[in-house]
C-alpha atoms as a PDB file:
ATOM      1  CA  UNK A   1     -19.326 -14.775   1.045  1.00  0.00           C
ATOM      2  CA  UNK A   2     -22.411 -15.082  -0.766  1.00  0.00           C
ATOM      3  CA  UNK A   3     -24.085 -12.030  -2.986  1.00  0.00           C
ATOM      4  CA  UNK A   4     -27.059 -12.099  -0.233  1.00  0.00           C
ATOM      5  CA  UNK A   5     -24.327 -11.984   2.406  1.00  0.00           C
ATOM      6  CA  UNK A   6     -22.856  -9.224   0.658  1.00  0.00           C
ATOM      7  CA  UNK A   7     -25.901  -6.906   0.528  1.00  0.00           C
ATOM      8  CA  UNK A   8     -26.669  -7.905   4.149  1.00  0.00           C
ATOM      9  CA  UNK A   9     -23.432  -6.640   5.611  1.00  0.00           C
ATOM     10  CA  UNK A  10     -22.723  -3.725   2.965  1.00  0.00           C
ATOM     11  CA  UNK A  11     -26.531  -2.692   2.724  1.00  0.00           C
ATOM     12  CA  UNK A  12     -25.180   1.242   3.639  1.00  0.00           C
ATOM     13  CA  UNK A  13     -22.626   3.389   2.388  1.00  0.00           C
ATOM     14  CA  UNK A  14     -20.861   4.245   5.242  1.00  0.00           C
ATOM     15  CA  UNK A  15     -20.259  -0.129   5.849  1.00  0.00           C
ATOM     16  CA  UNK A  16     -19.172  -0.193   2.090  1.00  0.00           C
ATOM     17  CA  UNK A  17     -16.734   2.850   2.796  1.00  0.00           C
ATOM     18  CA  UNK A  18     -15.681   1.051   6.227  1.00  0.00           C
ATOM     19  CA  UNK A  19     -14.592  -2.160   4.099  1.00  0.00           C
ATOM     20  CA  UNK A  20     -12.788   0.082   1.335  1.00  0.00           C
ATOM     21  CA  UNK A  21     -10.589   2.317   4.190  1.00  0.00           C
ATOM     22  CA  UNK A  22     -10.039  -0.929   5.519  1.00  0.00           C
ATOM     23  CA  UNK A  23      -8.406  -2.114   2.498  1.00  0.00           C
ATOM     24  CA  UNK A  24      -6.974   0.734   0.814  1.00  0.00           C
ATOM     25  CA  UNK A  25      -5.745   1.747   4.528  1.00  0.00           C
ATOM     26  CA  UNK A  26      -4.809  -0.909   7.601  1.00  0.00           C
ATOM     27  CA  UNK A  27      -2.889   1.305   9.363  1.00  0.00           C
ATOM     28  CA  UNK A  28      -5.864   3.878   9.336  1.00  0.00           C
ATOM     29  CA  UNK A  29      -6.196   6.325   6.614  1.00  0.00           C
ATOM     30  CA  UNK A  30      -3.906   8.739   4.546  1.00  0.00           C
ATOM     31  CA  UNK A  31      -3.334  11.499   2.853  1.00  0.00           C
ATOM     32  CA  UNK A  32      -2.516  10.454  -1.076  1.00  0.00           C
ATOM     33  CA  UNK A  33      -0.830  13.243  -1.665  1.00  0.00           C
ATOM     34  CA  UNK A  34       1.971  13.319   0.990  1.00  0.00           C
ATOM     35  CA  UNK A  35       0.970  10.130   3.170  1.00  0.00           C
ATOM     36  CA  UNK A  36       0.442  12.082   6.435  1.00  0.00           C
ATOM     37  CA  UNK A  37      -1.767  11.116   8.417  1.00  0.00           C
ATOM     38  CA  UNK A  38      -5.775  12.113   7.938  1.00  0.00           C
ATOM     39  CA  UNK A  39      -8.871  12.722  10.186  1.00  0.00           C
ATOM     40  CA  UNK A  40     -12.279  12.770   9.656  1.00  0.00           C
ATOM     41  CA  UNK A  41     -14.596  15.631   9.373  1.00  0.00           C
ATOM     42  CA  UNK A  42     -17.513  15.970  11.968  1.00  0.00           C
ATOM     43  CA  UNK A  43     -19.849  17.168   9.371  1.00  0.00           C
ATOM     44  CA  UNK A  44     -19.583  15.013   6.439  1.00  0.00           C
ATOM     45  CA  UNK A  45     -17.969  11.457   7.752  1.00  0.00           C
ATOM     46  CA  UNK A  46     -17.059  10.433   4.384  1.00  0.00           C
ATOM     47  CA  UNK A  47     -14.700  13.159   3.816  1.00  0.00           C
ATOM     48  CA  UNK A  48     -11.198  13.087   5.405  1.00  0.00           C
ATOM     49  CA  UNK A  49      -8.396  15.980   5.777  1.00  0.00           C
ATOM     50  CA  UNK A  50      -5.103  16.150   5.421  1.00  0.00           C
ATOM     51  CA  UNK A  51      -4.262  19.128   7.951  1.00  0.00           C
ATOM     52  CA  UNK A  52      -0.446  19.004   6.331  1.00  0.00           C
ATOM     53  CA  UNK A  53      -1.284  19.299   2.916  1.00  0.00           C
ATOM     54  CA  UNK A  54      -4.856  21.168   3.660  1.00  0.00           C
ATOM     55  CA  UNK A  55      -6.355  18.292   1.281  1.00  0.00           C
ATOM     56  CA  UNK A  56      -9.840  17.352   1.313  1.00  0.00           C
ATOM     57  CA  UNK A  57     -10.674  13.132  -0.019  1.00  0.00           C
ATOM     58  CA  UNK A  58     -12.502  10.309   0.490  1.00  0.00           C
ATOM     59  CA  UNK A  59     -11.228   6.678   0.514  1.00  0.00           C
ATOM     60  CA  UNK A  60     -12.626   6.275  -3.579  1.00  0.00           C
ATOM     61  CA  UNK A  61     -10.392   9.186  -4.850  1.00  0.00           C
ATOM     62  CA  UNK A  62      -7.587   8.562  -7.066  1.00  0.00           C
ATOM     63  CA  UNK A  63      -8.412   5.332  -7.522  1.00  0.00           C
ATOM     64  CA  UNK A  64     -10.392   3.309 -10.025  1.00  0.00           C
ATOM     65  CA  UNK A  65     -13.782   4.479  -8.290  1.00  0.00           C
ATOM     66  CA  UNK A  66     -12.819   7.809  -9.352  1.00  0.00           C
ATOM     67  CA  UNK A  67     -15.506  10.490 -10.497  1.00  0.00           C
ATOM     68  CA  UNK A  68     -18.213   7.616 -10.213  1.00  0.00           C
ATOM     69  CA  UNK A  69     -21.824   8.514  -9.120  1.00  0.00           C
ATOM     70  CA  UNK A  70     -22.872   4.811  -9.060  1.00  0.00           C
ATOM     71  CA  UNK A  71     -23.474   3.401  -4.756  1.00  0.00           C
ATOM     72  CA  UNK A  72     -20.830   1.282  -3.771  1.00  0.00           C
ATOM     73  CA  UNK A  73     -22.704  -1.734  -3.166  1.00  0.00           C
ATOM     74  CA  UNK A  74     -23.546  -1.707  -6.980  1.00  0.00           C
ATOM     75  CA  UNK A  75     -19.572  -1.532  -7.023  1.00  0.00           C
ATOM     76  CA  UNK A  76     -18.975  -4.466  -4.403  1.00  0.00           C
ATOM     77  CA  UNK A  77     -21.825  -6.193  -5.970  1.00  0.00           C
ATOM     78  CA  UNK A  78     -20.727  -6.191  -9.816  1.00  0.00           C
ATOM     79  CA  UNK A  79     -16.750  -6.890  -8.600  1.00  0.00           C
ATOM     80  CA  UNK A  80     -18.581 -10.071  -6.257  1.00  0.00           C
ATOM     81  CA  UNK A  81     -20.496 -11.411  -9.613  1.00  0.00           C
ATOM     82  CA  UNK A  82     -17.155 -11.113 -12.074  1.00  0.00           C
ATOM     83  CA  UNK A  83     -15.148 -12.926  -9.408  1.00  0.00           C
ATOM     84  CA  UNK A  84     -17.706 -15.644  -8.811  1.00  0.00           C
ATOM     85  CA  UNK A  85     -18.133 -16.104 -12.375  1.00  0.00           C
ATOM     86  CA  UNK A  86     -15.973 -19.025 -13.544  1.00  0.00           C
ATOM     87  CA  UNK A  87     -16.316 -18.190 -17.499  1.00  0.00           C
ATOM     88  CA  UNK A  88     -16.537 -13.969 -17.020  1.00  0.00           C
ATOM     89  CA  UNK A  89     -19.845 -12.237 -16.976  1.00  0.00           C
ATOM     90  CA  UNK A  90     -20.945 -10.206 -20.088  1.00  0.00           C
ATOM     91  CA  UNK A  91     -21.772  -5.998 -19.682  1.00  0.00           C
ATOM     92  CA  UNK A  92     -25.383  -6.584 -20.680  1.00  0.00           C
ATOM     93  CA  UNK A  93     -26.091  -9.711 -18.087  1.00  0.00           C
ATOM     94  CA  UNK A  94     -24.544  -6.933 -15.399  1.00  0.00           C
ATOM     95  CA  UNK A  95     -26.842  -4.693 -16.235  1.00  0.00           C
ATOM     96  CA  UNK A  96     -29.957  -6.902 -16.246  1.00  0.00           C
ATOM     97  CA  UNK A  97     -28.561  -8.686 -12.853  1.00  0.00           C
ATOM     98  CA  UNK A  98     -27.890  -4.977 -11.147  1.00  0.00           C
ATOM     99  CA  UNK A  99     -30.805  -2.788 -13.000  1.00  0.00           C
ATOM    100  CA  UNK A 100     -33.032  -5.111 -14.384  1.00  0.00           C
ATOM    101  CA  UNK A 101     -34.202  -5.784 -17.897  1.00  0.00           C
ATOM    102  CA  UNK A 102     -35.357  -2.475 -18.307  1.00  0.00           C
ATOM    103  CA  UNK A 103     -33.348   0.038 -16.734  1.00  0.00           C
ATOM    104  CA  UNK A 104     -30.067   1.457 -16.446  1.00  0.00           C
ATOM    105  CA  UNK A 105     -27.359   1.667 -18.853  1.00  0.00           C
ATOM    106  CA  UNK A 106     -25.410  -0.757 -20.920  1.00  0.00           C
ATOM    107  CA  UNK A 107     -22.533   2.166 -21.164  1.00  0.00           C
ATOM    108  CA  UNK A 108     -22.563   2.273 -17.418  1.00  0.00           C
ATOM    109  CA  UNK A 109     -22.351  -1.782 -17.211  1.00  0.00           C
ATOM    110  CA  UNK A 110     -19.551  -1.649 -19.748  1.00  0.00           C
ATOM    111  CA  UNK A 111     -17.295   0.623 -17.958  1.00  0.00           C
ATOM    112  CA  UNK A 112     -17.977  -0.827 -15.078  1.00  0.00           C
ATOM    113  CA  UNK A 113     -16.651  -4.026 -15.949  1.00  0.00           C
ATOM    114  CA  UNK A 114     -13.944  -2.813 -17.867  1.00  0.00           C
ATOM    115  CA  UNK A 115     -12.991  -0.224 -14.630  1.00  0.00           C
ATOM    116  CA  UNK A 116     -12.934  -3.953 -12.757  1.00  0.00           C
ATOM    117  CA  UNK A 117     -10.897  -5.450 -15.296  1.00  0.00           C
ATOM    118  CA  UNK A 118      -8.339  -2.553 -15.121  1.00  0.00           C
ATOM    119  CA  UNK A 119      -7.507  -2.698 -11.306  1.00  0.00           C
ATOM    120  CA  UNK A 120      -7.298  -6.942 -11.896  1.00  0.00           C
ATOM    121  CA  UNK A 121      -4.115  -5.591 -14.471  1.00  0.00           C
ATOM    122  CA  UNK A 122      -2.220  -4.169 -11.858  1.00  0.00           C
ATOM    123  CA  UNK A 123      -2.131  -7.425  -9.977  1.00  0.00           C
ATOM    124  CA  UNK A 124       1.530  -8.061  -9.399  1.00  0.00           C
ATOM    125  CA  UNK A 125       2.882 -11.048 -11.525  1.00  0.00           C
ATOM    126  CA  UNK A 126       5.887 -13.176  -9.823  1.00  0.00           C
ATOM    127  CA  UNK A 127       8.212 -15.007 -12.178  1.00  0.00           C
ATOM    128  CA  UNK A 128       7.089 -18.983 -12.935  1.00  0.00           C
ATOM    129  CA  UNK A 129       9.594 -22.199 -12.183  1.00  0.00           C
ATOM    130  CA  UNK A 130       9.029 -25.688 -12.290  1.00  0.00           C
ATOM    131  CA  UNK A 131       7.447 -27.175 -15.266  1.00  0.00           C
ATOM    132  CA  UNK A 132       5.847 -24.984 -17.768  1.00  0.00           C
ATOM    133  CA  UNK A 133       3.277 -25.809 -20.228  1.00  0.00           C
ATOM    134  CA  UNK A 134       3.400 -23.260 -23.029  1.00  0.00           C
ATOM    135  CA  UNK A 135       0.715 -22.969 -26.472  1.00  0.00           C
ATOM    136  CA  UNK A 136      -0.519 -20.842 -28.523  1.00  0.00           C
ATOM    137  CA  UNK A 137      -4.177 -20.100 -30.072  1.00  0.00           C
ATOM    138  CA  UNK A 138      -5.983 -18.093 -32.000  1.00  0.00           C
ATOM    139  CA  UNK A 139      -9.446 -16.352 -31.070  1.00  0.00           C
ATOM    140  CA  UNK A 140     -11.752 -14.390 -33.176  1.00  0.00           C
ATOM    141  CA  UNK A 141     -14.189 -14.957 -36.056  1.00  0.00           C
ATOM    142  CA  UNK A 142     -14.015 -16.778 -39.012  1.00  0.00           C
ATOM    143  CA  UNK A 143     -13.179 -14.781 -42.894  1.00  0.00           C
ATOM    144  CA  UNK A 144     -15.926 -16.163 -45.185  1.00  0.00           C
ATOM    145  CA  UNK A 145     -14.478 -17.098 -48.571  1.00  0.00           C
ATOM    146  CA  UNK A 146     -15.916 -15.840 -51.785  1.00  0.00           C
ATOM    147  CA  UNK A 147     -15.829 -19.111 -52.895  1.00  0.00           C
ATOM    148  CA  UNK A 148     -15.255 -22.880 -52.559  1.00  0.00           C
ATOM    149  CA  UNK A 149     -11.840 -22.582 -53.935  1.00  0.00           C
ATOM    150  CA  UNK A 150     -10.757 -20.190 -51.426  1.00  0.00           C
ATOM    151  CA  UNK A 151     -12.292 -21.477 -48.400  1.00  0.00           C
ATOM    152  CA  UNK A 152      -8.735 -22.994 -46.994  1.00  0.00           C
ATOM    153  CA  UNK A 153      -6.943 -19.561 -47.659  1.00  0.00           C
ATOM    154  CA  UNK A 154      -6.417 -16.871 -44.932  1.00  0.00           C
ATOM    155  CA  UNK A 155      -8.315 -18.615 -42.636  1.00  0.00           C
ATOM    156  CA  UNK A 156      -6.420 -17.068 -39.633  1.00  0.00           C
ATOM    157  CA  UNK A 157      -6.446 -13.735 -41.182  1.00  0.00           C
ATOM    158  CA  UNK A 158      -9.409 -11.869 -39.174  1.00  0.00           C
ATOM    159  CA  UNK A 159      -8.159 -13.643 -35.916  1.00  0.00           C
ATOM    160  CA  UNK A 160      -5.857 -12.779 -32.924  1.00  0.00           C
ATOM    161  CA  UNK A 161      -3.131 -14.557 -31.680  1.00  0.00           C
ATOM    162  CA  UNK A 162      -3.109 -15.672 -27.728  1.00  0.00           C
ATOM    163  CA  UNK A 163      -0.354 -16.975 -26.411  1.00  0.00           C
ATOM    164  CA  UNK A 164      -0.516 -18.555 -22.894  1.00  0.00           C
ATOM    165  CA  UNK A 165       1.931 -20.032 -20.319  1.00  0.00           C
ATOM    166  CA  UNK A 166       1.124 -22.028 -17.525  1.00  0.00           C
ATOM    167  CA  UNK A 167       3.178 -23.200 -14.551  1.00  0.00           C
ATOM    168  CA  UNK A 168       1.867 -26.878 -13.278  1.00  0.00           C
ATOM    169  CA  UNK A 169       0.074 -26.224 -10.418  1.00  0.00           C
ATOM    170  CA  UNK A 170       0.400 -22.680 -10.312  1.00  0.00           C
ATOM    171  CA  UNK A 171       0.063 -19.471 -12.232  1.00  0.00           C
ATOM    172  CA  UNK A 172      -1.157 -18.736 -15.953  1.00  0.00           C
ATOM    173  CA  UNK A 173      -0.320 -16.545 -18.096  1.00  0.00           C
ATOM    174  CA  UNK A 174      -2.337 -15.123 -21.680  1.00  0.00           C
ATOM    175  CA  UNK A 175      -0.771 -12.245 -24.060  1.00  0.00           C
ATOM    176  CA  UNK A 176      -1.839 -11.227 -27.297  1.00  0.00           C
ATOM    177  CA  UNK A 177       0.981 -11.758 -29.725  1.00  0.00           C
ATOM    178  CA  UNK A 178       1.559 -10.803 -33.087  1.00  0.00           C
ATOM    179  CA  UNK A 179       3.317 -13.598 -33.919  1.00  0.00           C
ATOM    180  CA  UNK A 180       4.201 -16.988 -32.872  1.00  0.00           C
ATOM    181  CA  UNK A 181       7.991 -16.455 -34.646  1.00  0.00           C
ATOM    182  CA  UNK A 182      10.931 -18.425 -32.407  1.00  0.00           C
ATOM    183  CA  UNK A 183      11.928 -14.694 -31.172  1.00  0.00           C
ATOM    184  CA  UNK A 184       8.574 -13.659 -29.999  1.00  0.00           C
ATOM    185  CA  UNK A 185       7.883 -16.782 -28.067  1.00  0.00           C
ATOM    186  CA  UNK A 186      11.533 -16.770 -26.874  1.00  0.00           C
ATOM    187  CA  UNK A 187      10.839 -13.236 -25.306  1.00  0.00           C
ATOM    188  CA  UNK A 188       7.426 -13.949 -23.377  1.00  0.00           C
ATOM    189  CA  UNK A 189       9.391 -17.153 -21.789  1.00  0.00           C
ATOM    190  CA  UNK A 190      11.973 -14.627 -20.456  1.00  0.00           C
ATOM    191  CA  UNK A 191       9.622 -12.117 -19.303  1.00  0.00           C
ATOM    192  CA  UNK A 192       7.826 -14.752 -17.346  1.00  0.00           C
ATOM    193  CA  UNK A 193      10.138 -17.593 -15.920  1.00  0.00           C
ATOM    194  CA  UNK A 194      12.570 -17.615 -13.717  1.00  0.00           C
ATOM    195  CA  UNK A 195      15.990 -19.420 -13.855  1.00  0.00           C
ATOM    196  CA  UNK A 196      14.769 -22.086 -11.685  1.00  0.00           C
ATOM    197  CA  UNK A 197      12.508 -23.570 -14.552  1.00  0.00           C
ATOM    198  CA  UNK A 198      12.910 -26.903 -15.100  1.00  0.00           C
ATOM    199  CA  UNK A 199      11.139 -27.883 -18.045  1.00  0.00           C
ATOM    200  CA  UNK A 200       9.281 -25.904 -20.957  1.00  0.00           C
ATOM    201  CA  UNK A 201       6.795 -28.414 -22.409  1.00  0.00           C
ATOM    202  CA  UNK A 202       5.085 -27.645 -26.022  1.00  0.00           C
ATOM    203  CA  UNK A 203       3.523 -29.432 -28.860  1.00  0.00           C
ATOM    204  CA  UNK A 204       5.276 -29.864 -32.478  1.00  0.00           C
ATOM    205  CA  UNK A 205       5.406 -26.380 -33.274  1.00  0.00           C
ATOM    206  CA  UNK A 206       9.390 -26.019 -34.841  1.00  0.00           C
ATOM    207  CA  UNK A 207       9.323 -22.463 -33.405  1.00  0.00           C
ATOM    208  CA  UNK A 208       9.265 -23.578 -29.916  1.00  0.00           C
ATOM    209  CA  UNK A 209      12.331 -25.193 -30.251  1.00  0.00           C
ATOM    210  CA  UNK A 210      14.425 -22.205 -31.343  1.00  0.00           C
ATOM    211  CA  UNK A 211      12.524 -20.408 -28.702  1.00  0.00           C
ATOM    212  CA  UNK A 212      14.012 -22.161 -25.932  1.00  0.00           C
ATOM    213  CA  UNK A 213      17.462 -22.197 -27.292  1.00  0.00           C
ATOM    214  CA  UNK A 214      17.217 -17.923 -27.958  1.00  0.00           C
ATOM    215  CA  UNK A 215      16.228 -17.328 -24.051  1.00  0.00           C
ATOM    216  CA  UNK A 216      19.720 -17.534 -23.110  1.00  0.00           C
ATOM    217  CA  UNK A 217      18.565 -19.897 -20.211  1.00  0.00           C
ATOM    218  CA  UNK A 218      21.358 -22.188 -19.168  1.00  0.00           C
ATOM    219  CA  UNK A 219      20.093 -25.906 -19.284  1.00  0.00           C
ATOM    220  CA  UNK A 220      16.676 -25.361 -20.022  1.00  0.00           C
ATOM    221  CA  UNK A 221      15.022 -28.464 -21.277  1.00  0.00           C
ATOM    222  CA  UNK A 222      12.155 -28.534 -23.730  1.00  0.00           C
ATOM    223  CA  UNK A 223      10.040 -31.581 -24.169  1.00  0.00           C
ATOM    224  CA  UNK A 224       7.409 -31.920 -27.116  1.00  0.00           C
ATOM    225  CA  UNK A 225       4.287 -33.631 -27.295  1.00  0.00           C
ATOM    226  CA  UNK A 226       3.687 -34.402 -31.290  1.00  0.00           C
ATOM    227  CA  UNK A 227      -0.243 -33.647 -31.707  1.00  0.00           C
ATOM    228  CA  UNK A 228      -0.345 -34.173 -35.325  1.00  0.00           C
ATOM    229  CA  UNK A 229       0.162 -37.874 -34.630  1.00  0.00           C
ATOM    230  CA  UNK A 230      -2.402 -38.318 -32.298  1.00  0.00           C
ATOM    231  CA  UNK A 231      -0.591 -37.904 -29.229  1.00  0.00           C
ATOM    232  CA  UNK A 232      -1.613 -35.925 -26.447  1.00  0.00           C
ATOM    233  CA  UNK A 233       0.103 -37.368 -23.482  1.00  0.00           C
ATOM    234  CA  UNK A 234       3.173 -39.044 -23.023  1.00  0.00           C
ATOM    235  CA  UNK A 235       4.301 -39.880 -19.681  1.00  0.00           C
ATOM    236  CA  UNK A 236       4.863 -37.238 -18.081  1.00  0.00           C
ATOM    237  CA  UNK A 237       4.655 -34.958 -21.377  1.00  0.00           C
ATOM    238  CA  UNK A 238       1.748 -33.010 -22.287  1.00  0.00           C
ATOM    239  CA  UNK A 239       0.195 -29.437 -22.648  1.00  0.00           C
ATOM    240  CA  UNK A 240      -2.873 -30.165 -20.989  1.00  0.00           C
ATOM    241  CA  UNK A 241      -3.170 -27.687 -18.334  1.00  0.00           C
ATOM    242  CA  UNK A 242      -2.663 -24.877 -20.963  1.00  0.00           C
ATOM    243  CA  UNK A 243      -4.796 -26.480 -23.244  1.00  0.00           C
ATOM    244  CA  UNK A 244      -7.858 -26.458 -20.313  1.00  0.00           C
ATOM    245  CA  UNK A 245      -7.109 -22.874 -19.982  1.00  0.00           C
ATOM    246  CA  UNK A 246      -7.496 -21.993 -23.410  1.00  0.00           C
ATOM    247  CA  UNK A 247     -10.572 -24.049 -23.439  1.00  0.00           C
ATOM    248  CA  UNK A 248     -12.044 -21.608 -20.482  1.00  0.00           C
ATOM    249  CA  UNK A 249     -11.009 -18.624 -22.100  1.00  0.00           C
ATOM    250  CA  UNK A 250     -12.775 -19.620 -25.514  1.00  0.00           C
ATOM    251  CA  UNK A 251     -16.101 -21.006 -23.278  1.00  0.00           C
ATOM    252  CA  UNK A 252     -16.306 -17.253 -21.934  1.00  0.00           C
ATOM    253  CA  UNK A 253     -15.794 -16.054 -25.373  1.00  0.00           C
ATOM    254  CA  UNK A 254     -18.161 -17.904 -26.899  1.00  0.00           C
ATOM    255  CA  UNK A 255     -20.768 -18.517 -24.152  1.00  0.00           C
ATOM    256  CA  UNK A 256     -20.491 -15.475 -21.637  1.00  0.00           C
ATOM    257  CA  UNK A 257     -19.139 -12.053 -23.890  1.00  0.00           C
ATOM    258  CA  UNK A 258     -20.167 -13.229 -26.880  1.00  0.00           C
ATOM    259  CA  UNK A 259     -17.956 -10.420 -28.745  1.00  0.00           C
ATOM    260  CA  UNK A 260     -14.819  -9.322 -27.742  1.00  0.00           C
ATOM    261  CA  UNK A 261     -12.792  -6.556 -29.600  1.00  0.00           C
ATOM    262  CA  UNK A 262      -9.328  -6.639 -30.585  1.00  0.00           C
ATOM    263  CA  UNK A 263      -8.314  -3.554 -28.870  1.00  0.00           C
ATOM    264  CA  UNK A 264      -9.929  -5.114 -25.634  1.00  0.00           C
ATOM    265  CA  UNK A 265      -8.694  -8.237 -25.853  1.00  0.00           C
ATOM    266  CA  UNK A 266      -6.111  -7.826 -23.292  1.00  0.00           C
ATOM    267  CA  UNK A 267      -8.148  -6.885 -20.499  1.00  0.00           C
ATOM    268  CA  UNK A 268     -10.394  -9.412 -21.378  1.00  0.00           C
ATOM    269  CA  UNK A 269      -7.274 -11.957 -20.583  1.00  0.00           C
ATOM    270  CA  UNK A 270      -6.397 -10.077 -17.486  1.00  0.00           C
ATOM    271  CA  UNK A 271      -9.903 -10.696 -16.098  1.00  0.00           C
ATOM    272  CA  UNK A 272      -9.447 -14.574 -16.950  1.00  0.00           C
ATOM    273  CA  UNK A 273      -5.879 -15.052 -15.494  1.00  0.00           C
ATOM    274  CA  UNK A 274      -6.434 -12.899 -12.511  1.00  0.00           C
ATOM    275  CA  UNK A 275      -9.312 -15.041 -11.789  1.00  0.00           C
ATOM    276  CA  UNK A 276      -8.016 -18.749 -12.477  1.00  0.00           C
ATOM    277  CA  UNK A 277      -4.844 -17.570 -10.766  1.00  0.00           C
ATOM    278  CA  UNK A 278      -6.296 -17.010  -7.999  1.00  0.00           C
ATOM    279  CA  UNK A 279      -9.513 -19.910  -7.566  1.00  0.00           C
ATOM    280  CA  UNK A 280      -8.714 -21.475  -4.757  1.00  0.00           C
ATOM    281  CA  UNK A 281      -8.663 -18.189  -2.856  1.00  0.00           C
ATOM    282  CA  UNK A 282     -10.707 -17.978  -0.122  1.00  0.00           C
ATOM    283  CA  UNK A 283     -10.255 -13.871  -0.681  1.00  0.00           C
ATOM    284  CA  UNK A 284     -11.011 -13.622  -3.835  1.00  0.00           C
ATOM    285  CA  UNK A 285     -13.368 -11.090  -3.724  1.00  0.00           C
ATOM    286  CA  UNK A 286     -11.570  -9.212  -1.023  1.00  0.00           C
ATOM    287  CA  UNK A 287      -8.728  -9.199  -3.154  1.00  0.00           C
ATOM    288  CA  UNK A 288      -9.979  -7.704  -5.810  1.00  0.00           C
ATOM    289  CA  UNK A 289     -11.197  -4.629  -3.693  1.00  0.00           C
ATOM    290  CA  UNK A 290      -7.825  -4.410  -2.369  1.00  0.00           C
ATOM    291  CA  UNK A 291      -6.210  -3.792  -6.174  1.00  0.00           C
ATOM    292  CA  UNK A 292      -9.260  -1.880  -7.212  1.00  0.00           C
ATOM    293  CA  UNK A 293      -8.733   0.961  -4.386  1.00  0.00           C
ATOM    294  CA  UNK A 294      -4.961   1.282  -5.179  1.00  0.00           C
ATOM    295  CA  UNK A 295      -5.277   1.156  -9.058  1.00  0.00           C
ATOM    296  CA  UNK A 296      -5.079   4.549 -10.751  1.00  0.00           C
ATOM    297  CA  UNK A 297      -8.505   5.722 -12.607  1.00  0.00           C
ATOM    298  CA  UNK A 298      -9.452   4.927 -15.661  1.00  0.00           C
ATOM    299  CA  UNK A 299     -11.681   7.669 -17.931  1.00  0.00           C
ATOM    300  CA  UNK A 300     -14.177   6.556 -19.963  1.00  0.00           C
ATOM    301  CA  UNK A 301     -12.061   8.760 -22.973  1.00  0.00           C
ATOM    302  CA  UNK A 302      -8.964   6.634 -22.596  1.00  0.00           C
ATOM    303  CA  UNK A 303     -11.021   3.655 -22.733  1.00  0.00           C
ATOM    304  CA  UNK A 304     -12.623   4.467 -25.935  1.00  0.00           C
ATOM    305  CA  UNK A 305      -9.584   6.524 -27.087  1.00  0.00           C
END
């Protein structure tokens, strides 16, 4: 579906309410408080009942549309342009793209995007197997030395650490770390594999290799690929895939948001993964209603708290 398709089939409210009950409700549509069944009211269409419960809703409430004035197709439209963009979409190209250059607000844009970003968290995340590329990286800017002397020193200091896990041919996965120590990597390859992994593949890094050994996997191989000399591939050996991914995430970075916070760093990732994980999706965009109308709300206080 293209963004002209989109406006053309959801120009109204009631079609982009249709879609959402759809979604949030095959089996037709109920009550969120005790999951009886609702009806609609004659008067105002948009509002349903819950005759058990005596509970007024519509189909956005409780979820992450919650308490939001903006129409819906600005919704579908915005969650349409963040899917379909490969490297993410900044707040302020949102705005110009949905309001135009002068008009509306970057706040609203912001949240917006963030809102998206926080029902693309709650995606479910099924445990990897196979071979498994595994790196780490570090994003942010650079510290600028007082001097000549000190311009090798504490050049990671003012930057976060990402570390990312990717099954071949499958799913990725990013997480800001605070460390790349031999227990912390250890624990995000338990979290995330499953006992069926064949191979964990990494570069030179020593901590990798104690990492493996502390996840208390039974036979788990770990293959290197030595970067320092040179070598990027060998054979079958290599952290390419994870490498690409990184490369995507620092494009958007650099080319699309420009800025990105440390405290919003992680949803930032979730956007990325949720996204690559899911390219070759025909229902991309569908899908990403589906976890955005069964995501809990998200204030605009706890986002800035």
């Amino acid at each position: 579906m293209t963004i002209i398709d989109l406006c053309v089939t959801f120009s109204s409210d009631e079609t982009c309410r249709e879609l959402l009950e759809r979604l949030r409700w095959p089996n037709g549509p109920e009550c969120p408080r005790c999951g009886d069944l609702a009806a609609r009211l004659d008067k105002t269409p948009k509002l349903l009942y819950c005759k058990r419960c005596d509970y007024q809703f519509t189909v956005t409430s409780g979820t992450i549309f919650h308490d939001s004035h903006l129409p819906l197709i600005k919704w579908l439209a915005a969650t349409h342009l963040l899917c379909e963009a490969k490297k993410g979409m900044s707040a302020m190209q949102l705005k110009r793209t949905l309001w135009g250059e002068h008009s509306g607000s970057y706040k609203t844009s912001w949240y917006l995007c963030h809102r998206i970003r926080a029902a693309m968290a709650t995606a479910e995340k099924m445990p990897m197997s196979g071979v498994i590329e595994m790196d780490e990286t570090y994003v942010g800017g650079r510290r600028r030395a007082e001097n000549k002397r000190d311009a090798g020193k504490n050049r990671l200091a003012n930057k976060e650490i990402v570390i990312g896990i990717k099954q071949r041919g499958g799913d990725l996965r990013f997480f800001v770390a605070d460390d790349v120590k031999s227990g912390t990597l250890a624990q995000y390859i338990r979290e995330n594999v499953s006992d069926e992994v064949e191979v964990v593949m990494t570069d030179e890094l020593p901590a990798y290799i104690g990492a493996v050994r502390k996840t208390g996997i039974q036979n788990l191989k770990h293959q290197k690929v030595n970067h320092t000399q040179g070598v990027y591939v060998d054979g079958d050996i290599t952290t390419n895939g994870i490498e690409s991914a990184f490369s995507l995430l620092k494009r958007g970075i650099v080319g699309s948001w420009h800025k990105v916070s440390a405290k919003h760093l992680p949803a930032y990732l979730e956007e990325m993964t949720f996204r690559f994980n899911r390219r070759g999706r025909a229902d991309l965009f569908l899908d990403t209603l589906r976890h955005m109308v069964t995501a809990d709300p998200l204030t605009f206080q706890k986002l800035t708290a």
